[in-house]
Protein backbone atom coordinates (compact mmCIF):
# COMPACT_ATOMS: atom_id res chain seq x y z
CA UNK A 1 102.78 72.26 89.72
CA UNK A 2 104.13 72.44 86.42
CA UNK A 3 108.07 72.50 85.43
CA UNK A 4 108.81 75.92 83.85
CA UNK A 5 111.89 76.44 82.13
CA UNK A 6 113.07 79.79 81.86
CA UNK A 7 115.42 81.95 79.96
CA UNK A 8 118.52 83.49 81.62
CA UNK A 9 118.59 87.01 80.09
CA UNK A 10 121.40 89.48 80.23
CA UNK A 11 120.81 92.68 82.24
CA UNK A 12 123.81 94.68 82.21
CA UNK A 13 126.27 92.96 83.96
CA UNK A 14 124.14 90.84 85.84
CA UNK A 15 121.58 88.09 84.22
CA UNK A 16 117.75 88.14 85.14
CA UNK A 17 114.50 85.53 84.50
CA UNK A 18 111.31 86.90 83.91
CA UNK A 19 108.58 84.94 86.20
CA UNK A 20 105.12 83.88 84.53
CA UNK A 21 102.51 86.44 85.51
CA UNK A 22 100.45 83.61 87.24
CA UNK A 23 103.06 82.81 89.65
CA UNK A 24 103.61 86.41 90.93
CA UNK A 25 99.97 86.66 91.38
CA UNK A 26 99.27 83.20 93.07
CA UNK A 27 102.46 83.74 95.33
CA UNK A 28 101.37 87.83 95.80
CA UNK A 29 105.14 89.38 94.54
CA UNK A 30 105.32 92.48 94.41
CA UNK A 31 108.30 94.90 93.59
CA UNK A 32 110.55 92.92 95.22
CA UNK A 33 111.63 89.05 96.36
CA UNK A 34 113.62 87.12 98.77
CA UNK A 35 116.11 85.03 97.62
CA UNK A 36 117.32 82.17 99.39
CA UNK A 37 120.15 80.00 98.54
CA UNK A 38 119.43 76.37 99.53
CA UNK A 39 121.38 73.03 99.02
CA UNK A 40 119.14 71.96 96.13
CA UNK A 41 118.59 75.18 94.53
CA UNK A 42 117.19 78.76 94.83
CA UNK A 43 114.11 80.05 97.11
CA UNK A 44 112.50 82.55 95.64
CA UNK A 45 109.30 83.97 98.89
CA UNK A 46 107.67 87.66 98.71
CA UNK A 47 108.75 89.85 101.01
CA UNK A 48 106.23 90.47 104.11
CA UNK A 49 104.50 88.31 106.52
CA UNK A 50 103.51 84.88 105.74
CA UNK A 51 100.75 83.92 104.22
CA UNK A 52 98.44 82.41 107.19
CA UNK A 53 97.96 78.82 106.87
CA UNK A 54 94.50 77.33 106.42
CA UNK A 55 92.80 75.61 109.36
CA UNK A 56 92.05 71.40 109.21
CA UNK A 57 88.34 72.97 109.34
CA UNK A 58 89.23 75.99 106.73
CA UNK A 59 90.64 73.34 104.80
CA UNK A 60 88.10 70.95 104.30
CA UNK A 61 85.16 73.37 103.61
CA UNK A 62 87.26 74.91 101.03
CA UNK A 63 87.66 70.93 99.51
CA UNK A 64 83.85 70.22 99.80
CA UNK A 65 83.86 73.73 97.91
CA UNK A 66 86.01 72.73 95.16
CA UNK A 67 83.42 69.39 94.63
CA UNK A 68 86.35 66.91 93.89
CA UNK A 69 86.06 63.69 92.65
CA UNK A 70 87.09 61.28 95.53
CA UNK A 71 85.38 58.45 94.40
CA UNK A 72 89.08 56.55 93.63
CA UNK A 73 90.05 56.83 97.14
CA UNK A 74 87.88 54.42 98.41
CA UNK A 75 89.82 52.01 96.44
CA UNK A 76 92.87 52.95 97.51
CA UNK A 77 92.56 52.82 101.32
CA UNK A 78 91.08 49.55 100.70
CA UNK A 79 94.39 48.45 99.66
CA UNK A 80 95.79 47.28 102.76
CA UNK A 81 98.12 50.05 103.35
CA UNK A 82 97.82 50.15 106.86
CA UNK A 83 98.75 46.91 107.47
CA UNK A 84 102.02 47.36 105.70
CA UNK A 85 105.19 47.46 108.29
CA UNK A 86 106.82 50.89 108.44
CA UNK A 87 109.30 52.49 110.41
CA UNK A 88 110.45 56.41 110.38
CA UNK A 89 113.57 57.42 108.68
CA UNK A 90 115.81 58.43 111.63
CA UNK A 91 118.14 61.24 111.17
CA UNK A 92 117.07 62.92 108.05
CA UNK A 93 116.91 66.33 107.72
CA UNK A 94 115.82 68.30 104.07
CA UNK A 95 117.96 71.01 104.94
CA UNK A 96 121.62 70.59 106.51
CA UNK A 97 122.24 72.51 109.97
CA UNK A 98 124.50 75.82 109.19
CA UNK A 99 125.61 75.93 113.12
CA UNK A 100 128.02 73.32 112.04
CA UNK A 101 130.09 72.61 109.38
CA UNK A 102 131.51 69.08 108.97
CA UNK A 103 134.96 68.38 109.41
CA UNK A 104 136.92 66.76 106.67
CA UNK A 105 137.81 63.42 106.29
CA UNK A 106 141.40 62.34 106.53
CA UNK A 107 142.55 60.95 103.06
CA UNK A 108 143.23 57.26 102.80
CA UNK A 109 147.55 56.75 101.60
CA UNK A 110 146.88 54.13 98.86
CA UNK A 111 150.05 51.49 98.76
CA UNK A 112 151.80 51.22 95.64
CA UNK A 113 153.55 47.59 94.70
């Protein structure tokens, strides 16, 4: 997806963006929006019940649908990928836990001469 950069407008006393028609429609929003404030920025989801997922099965009938050009992948799994060593991040989470909150560090005295 595209980077869009949109204009803060005043509304009142509060400030608004207006969202591309495109993106309401592929992401069905109606009259109203949830916002979520994240670590890395604002969640914007329609209100409602999720959008059901596709199946694997769903999925690839709707790919031999679309009639996409896979003709580089060959190429690319016959790069020797598999064979490279790789081991799972441990410990890393997108989203911090909220149960918890850290506790500070104590501050280190620095020793003048």
């Amino acid at each position: 997806m595209a980077t869009v950069k949109l204009k803060v407008a005043r509304i009142g006393n509060s400030r608004g963006v207006r969202l591309p028609a495109a993106s309401l429609r592929r992401y069905r929003i109606g009259e109203t929006v949830l916002m979520e404030e994240r670590s890395d920025g604002i969640l914007l989801r329609p209100t409602g019940p999720a959008v059901e997922k596709l199946s694997w099965e769903e999925t690839a009938r709707e790919m031999a649908a679309d009639h996409e050009d896979w003709s580089a992948w060959d190429a690319v799994a016959a790069d020797g990928l598999e064979d490279a060593p790789w081991e799972p991040v441990k410990d890393r989470v997108a989203e911090p836990s909220r149960r918890y909150r850290a506790k500070p560090r104590p501050r280190k005295r620095h020793e003048t001469l």
